[in-house]
PDB file of N, CA and C in Angstrom:
ATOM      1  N   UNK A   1     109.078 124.628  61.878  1.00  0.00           N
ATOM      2  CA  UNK A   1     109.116 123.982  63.169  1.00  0.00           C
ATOM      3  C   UNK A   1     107.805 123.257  63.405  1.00  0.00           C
ATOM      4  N   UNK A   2     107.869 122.102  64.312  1.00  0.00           N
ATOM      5  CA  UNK A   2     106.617 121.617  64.881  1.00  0.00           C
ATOM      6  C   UNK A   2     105.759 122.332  65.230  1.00  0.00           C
ATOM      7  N   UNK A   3     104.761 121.557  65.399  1.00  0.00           N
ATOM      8  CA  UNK A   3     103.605 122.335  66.379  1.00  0.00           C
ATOM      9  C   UNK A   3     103.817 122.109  68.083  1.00  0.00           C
ATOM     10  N   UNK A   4     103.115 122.744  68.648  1.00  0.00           N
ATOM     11  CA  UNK A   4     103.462 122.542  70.370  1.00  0.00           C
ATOM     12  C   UNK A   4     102.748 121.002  70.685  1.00  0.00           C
ATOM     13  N   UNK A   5     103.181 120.404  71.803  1.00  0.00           N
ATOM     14  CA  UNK A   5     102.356 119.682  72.492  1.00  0.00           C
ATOM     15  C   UNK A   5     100.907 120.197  73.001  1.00  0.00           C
ATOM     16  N   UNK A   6     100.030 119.282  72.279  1.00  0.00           N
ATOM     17  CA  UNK A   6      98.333 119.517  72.740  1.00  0.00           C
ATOM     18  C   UNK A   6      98.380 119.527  74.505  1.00  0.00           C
ATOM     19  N   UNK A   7      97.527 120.506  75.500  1.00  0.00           N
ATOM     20  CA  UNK A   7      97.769 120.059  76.866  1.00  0.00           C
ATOM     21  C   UNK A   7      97.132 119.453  77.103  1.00  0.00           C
ATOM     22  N   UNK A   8      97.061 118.519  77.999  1.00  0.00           N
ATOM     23  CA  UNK A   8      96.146 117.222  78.476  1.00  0.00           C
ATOM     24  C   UNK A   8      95.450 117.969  79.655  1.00  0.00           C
ATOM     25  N   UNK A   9      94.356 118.292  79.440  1.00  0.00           N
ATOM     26  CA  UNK A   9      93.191 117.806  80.650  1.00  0.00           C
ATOM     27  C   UNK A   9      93.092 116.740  81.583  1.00  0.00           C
ATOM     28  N   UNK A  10      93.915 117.104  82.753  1.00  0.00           N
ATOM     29  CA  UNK A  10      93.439 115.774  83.886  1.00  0.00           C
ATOM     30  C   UNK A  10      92.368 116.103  84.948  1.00  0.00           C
ATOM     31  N   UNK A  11      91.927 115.188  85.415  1.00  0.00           N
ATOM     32  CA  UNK A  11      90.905 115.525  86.089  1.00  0.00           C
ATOM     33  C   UNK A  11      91.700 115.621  87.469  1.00  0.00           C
ATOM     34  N   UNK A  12      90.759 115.846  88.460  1.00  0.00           N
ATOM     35  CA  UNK A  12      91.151 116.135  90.009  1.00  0.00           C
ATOM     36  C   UNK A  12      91.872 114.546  90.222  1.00  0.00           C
ATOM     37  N   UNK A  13      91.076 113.504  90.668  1.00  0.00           N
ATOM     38  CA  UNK A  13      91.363 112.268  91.077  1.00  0.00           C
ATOM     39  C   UNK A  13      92.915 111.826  89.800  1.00  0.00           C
ATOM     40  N   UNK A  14      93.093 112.355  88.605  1.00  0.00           N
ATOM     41  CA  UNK A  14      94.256 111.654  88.153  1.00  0.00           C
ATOM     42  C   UNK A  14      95.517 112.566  88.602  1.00  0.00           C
ATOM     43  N   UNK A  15      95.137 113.688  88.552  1.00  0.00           N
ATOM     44  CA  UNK A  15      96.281 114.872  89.141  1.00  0.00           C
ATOM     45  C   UNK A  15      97.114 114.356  90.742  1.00  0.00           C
ATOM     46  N   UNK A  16      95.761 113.702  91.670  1.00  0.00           N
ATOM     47  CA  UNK A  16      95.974 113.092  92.733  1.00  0.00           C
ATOM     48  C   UNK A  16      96.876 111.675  92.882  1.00  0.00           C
ATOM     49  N   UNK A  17      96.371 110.582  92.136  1.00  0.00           N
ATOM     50  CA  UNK A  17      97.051 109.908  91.550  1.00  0.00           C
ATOM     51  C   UNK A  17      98.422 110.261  91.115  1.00  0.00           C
ATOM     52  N   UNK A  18      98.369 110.954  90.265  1.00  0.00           N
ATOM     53  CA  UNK A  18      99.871 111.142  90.020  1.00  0.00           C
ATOM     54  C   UNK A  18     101.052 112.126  90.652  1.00  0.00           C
ATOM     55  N   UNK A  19     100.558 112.539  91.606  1.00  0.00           N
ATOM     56  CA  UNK A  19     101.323 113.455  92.613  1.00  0.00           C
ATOM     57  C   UNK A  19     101.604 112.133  93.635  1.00  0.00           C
ATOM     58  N   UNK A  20     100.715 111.114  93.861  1.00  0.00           N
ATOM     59  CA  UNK A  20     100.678 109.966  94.766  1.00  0.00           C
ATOM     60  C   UNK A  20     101.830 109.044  94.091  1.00  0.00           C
ATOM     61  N   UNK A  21     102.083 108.998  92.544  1.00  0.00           N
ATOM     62  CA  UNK A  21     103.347 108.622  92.496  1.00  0.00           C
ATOM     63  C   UNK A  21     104.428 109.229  92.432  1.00  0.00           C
ATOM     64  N   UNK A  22     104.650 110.490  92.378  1.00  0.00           N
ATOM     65  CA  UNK A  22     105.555 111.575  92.351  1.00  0.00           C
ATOM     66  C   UNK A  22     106.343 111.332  93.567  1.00  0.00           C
ATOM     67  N   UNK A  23     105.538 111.232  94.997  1.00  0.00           N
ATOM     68  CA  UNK A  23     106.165 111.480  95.937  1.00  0.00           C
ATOM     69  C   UNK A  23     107.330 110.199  96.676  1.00  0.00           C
ATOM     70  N   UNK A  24     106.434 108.701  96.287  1.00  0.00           N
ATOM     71  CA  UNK A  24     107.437 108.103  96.956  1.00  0.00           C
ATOM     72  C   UNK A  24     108.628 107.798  95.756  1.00  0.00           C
ATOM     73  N   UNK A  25     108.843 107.646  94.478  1.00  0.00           N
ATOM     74  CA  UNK A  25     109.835 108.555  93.881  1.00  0.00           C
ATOM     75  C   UNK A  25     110.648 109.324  94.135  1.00  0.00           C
ATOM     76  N   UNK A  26     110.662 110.419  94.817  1.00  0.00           N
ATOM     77  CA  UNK A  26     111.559 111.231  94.834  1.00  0.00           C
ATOM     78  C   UNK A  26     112.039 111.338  95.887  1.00  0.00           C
ATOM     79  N   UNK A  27     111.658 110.124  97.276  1.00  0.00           N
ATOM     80  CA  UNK A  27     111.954 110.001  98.196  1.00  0.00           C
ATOM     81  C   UNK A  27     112.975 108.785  98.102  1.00  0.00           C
ATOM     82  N   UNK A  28     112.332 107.972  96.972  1.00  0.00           N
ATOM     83  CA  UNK A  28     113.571 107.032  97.020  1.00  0.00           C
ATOM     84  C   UNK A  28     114.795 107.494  95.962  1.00  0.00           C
ATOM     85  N   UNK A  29     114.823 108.437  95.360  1.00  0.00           N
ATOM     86  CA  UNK A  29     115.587 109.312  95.169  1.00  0.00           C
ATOM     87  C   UNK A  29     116.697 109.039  96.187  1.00  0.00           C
ATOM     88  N   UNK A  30     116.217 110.071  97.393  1.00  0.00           N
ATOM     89  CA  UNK A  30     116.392 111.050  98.162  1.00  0.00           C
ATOM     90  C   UNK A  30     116.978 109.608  99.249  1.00  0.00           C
ATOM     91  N   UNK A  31     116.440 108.552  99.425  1.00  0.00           N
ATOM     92  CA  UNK A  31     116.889 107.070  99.619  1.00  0.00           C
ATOM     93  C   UNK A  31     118.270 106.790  99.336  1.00  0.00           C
ATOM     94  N   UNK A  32     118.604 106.840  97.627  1.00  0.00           N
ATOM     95  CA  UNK A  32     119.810 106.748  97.069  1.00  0.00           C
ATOM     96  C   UNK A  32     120.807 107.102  97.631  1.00  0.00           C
ATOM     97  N   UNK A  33     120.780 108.446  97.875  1.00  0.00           N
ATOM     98  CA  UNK A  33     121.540 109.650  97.964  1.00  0.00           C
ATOM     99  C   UNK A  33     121.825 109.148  99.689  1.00  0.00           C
ATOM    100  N   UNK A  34     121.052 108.581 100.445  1.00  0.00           N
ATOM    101  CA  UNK A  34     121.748 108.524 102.094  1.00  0.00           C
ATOM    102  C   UNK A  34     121.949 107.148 101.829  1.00  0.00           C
ATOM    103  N   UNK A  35     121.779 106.260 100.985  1.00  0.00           N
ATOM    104  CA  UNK A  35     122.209 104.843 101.141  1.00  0.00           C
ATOM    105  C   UNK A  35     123.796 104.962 100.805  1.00  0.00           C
ATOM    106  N   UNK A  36     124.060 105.386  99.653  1.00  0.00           N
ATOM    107  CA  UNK A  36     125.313 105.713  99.071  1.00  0.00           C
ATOM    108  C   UNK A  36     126.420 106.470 100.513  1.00  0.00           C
ATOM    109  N   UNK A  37     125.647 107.238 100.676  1.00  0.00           N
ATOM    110  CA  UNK A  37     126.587 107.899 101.621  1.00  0.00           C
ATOM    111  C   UNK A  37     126.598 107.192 103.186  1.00  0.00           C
ATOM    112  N   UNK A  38     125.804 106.615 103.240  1.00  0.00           N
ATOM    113  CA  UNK A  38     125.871 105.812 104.668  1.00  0.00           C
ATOM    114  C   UNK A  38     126.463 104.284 103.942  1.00  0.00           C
ATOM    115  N   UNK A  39     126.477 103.977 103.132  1.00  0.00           N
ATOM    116  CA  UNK A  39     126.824 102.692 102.536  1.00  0.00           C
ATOM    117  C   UNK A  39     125.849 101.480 103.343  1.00  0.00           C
ATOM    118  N   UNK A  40     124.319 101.879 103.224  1.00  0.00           N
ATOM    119  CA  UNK A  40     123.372 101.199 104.103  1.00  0.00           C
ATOM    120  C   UNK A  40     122.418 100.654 102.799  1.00  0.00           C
ATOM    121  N   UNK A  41     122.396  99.676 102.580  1.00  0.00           N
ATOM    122  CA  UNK A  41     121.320  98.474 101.566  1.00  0.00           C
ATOM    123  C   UNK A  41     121.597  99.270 100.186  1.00  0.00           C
ATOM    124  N   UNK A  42     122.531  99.571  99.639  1.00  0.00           N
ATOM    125  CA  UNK A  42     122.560 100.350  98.463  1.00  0.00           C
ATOM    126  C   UNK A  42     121.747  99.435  97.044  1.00  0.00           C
ATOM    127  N   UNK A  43     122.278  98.103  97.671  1.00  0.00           N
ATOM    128  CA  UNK A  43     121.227  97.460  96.373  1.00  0.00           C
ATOM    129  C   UNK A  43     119.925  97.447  96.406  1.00  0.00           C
ATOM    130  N   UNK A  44     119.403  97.752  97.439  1.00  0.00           N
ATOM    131  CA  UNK A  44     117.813  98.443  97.446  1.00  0.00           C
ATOM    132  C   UNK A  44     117.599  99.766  97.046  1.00  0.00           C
ATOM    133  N   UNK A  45     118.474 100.652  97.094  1.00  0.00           N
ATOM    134  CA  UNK A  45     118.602 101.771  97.103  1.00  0.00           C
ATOM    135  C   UNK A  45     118.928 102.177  95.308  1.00  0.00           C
ATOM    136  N   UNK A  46     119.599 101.203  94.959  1.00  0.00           N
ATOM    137  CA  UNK A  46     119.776 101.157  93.410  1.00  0.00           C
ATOM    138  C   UNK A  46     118.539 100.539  92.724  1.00  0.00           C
ATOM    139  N   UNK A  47     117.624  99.392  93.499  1.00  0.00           N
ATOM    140  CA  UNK A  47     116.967  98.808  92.899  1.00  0.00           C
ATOM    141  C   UNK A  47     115.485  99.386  92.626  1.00  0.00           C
ATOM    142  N   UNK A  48     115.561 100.162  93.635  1.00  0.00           N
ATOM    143  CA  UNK A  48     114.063 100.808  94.247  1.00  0.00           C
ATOM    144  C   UNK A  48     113.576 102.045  92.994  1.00  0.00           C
ATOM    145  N   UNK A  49     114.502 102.497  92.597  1.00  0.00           N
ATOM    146  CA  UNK A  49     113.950 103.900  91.835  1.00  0.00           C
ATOM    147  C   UNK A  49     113.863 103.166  90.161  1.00  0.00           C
ATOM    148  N   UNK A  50     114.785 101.674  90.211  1.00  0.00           N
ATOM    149  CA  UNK A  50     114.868 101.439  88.890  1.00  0.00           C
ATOM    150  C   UNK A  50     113.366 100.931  88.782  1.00  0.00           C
ATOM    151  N   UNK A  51     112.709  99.527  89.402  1.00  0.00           N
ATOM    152  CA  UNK A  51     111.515  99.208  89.694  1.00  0.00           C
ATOM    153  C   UNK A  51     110.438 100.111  89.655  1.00  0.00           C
ATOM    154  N   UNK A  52     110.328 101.582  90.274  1.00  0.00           N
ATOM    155  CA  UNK A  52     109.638 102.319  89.975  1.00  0.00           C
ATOM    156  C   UNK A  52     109.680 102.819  88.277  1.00  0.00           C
ATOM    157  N   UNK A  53     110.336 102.830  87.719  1.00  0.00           N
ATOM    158  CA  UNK A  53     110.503 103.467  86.291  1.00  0.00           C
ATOM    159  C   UNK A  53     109.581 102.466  85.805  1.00  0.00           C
ATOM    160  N   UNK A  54     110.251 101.058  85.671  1.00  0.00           N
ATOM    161  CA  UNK A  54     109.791 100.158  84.676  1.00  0.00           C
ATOM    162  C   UNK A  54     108.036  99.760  85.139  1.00  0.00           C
ATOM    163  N   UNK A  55     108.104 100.240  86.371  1.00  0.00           N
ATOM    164  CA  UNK A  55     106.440  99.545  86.896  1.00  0.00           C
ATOM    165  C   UNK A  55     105.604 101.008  86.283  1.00  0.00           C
ATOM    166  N   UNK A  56     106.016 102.010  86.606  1.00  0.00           N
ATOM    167  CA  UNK A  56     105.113 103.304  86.071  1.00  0.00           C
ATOM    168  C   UNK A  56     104.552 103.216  84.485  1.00  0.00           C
ATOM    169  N   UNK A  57     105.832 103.397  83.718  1.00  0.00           N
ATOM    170  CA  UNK A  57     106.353 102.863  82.372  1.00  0.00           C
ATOM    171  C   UNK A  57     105.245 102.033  81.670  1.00  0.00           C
ATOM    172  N   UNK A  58     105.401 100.989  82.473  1.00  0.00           N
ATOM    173  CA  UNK A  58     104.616  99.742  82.294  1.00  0.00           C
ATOM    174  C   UNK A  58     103.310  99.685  82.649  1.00  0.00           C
ATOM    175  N   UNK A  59     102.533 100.269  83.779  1.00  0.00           N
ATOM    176  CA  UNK A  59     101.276 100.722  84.139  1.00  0.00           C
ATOM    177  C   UNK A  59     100.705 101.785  83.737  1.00  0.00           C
ATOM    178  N   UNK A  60     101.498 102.697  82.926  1.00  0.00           N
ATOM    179  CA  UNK A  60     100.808 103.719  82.226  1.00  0.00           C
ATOM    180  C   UNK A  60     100.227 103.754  81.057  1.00  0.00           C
ATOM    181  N   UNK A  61     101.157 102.725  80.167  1.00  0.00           N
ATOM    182  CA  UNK A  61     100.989 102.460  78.915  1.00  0.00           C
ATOM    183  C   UNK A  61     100.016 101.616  78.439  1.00  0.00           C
ATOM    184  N   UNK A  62      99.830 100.270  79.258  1.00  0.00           N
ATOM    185  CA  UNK A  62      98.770  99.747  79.579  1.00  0.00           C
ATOM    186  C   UNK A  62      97.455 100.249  79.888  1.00  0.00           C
ATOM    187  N   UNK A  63      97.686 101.444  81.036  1.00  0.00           N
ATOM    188  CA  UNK A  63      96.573 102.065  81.255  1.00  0.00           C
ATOM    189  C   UNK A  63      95.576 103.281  80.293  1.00  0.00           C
ATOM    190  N   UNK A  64      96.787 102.949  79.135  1.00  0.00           N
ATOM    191  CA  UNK A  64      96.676 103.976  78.082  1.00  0.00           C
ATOM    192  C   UNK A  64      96.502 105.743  78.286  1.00  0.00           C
ATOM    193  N   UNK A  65      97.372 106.068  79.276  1.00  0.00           N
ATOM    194  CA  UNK A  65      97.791 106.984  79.815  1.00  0.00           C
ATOM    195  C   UNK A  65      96.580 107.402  80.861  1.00  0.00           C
ATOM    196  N   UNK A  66      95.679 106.533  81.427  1.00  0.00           N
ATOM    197  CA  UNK A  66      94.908 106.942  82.444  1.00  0.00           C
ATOM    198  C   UNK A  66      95.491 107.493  84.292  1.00  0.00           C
ATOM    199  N   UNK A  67      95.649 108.318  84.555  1.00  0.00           N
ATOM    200  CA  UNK A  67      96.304 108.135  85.939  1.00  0.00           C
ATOM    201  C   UNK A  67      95.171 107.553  87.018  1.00  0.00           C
ATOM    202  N   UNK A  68      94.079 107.517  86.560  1.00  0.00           N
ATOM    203  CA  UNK A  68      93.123 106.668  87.801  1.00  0.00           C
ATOM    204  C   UNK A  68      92.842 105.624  87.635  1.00  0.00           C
ATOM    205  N   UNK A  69      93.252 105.062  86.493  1.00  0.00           N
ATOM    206  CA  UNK A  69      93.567 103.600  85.849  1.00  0.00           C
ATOM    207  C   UNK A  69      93.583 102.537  87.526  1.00  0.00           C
ATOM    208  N   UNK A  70      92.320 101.695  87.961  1.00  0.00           N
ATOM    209  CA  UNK A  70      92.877 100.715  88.571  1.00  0.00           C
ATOM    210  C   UNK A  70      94.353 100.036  88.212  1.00  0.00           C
ATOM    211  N   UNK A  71      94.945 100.101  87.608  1.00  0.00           N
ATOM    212  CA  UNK A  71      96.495  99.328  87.465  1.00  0.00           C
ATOM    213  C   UNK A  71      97.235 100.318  87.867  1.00  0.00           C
ATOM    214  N   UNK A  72      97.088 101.754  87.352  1.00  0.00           N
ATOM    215  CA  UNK A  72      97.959 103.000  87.751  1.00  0.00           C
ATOM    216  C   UNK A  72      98.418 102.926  89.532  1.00  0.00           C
ATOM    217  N   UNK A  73      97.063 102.786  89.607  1.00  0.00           N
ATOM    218  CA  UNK A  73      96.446 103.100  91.533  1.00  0.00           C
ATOM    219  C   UNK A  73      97.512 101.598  92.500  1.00  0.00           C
ATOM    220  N   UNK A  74      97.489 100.841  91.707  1.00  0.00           N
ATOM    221  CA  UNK A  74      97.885  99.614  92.100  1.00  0.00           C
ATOM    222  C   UNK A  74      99.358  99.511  91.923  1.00  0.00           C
ATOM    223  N   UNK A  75     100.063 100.126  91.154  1.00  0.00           N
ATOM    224  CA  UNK A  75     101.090 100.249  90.887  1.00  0.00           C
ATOM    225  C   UNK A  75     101.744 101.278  92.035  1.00  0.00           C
ATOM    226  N   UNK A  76     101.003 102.497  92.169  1.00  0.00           N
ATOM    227  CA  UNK A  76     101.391 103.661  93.305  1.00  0.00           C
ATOM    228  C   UNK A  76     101.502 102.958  94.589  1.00  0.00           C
ATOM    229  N   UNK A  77     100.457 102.415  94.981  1.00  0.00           N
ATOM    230  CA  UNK A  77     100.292 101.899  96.322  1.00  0.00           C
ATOM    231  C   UNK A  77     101.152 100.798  96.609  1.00  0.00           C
ATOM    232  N   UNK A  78     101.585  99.903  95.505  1.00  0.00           N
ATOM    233  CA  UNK A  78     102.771  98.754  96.136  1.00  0.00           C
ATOM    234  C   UNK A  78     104.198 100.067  96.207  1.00  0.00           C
ATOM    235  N   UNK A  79     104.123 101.108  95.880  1.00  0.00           N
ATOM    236  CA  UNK A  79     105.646 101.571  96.214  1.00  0.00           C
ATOM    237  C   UNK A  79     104.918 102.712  97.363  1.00  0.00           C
ATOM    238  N   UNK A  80     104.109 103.002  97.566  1.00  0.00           N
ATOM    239  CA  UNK A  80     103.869 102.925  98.858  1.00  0.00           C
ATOM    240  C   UNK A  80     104.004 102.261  99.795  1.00  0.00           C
ATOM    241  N   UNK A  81     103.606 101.427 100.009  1.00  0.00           N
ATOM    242  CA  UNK A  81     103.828  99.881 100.882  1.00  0.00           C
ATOM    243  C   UNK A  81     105.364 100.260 100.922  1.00  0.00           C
ATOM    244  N   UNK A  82     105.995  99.742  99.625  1.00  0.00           N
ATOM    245  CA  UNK A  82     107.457  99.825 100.126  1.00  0.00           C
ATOM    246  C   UNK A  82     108.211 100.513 100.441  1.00  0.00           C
ATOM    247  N   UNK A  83     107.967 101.948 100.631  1.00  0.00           N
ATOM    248  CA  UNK A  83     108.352 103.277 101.372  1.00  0.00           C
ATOM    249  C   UNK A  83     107.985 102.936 102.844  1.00  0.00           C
ATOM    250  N   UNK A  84     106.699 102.255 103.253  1.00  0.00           N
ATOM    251  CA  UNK A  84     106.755 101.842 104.803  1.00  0.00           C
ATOM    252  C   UNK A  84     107.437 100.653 105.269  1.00  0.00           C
ATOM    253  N   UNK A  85     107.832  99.989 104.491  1.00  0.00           N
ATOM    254  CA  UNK A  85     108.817  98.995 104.564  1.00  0.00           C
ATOM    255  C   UNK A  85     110.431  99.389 104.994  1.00  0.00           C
ATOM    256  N   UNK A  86     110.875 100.217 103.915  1.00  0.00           N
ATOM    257  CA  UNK A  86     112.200 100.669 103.620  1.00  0.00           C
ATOM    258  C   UNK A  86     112.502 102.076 104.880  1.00  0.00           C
ATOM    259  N   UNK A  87     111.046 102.016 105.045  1.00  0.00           N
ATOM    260  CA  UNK A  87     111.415 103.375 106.541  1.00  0.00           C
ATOM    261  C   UNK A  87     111.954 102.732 107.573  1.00  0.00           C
ATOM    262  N   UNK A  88     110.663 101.678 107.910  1.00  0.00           N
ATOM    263  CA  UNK A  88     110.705 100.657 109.096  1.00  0.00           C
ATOM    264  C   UNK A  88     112.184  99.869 109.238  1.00  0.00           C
ATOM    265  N   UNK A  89     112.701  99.861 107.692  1.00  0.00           N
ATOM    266  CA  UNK A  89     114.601  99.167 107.663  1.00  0.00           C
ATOM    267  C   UNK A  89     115.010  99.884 108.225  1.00  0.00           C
ATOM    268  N   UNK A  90     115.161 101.515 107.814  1.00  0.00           N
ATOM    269  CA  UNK A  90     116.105 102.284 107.887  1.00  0.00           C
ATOM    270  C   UNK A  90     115.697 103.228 109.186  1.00  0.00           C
ATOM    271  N   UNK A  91     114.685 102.596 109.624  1.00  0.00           N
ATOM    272  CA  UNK A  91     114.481 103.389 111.525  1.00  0.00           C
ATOM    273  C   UNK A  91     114.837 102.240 111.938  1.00  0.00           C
ATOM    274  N   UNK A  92     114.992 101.104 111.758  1.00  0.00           N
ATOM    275  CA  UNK A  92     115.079 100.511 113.218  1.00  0.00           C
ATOM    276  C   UNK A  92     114.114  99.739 113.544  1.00  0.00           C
ATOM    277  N   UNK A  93     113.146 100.017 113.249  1.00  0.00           N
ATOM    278  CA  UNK A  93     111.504  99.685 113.714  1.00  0.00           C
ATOM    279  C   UNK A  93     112.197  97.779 113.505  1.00  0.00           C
ATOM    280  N   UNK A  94     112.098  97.515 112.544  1.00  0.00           N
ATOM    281  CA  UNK A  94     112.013  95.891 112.265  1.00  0.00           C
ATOM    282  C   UNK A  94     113.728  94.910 112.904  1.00  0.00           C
TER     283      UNK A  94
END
């Protein structure tokens, strides 16, 4: 059999970072799941978690697996932004 996966050492600030993309992720998840069932912007709702894959994907690899990677950070925070966007749709606010 193989050997195990080596564990990676992250530091505080990348652990942070990457819990900072964890969360609006699994909210637009969690997005999906009431768009579908309310039948409310589902093509945002389909589009939103795919965009996150390919932008993470794509900013990680680049970043050569840094999570405090200025591009990492930049990547988190535009789907931030669009979690206050997609709230502000789906309250009403706009």
């Amino acid at each position: 059999m193989g050997k195990p996966a080596p564990e990676i050492a992250l530091t505080s600030k990348q652990k942070l970072w990457a819990l900072a993309a964890v969360i609006p992720f699994l909210l637009s998840i969690g997005f999906l799941g009431y768009a579908l069932n309310q039948k409310l912007v589902m093509v945002l709702a389909i589009a939103w978690p795919a965009l996150q894959i390919f932008g993470y994907v794509g900013a990680i690899s680049r970043a050569k697996g840094d999570f405090s990677h200025p591009l990492w950070i930049s990547q988190v925070m535009i789907h931030w932004i669009a979690l206050v966007l997609i709230g502000a749709i789906v309250g009403g606010v706009v």
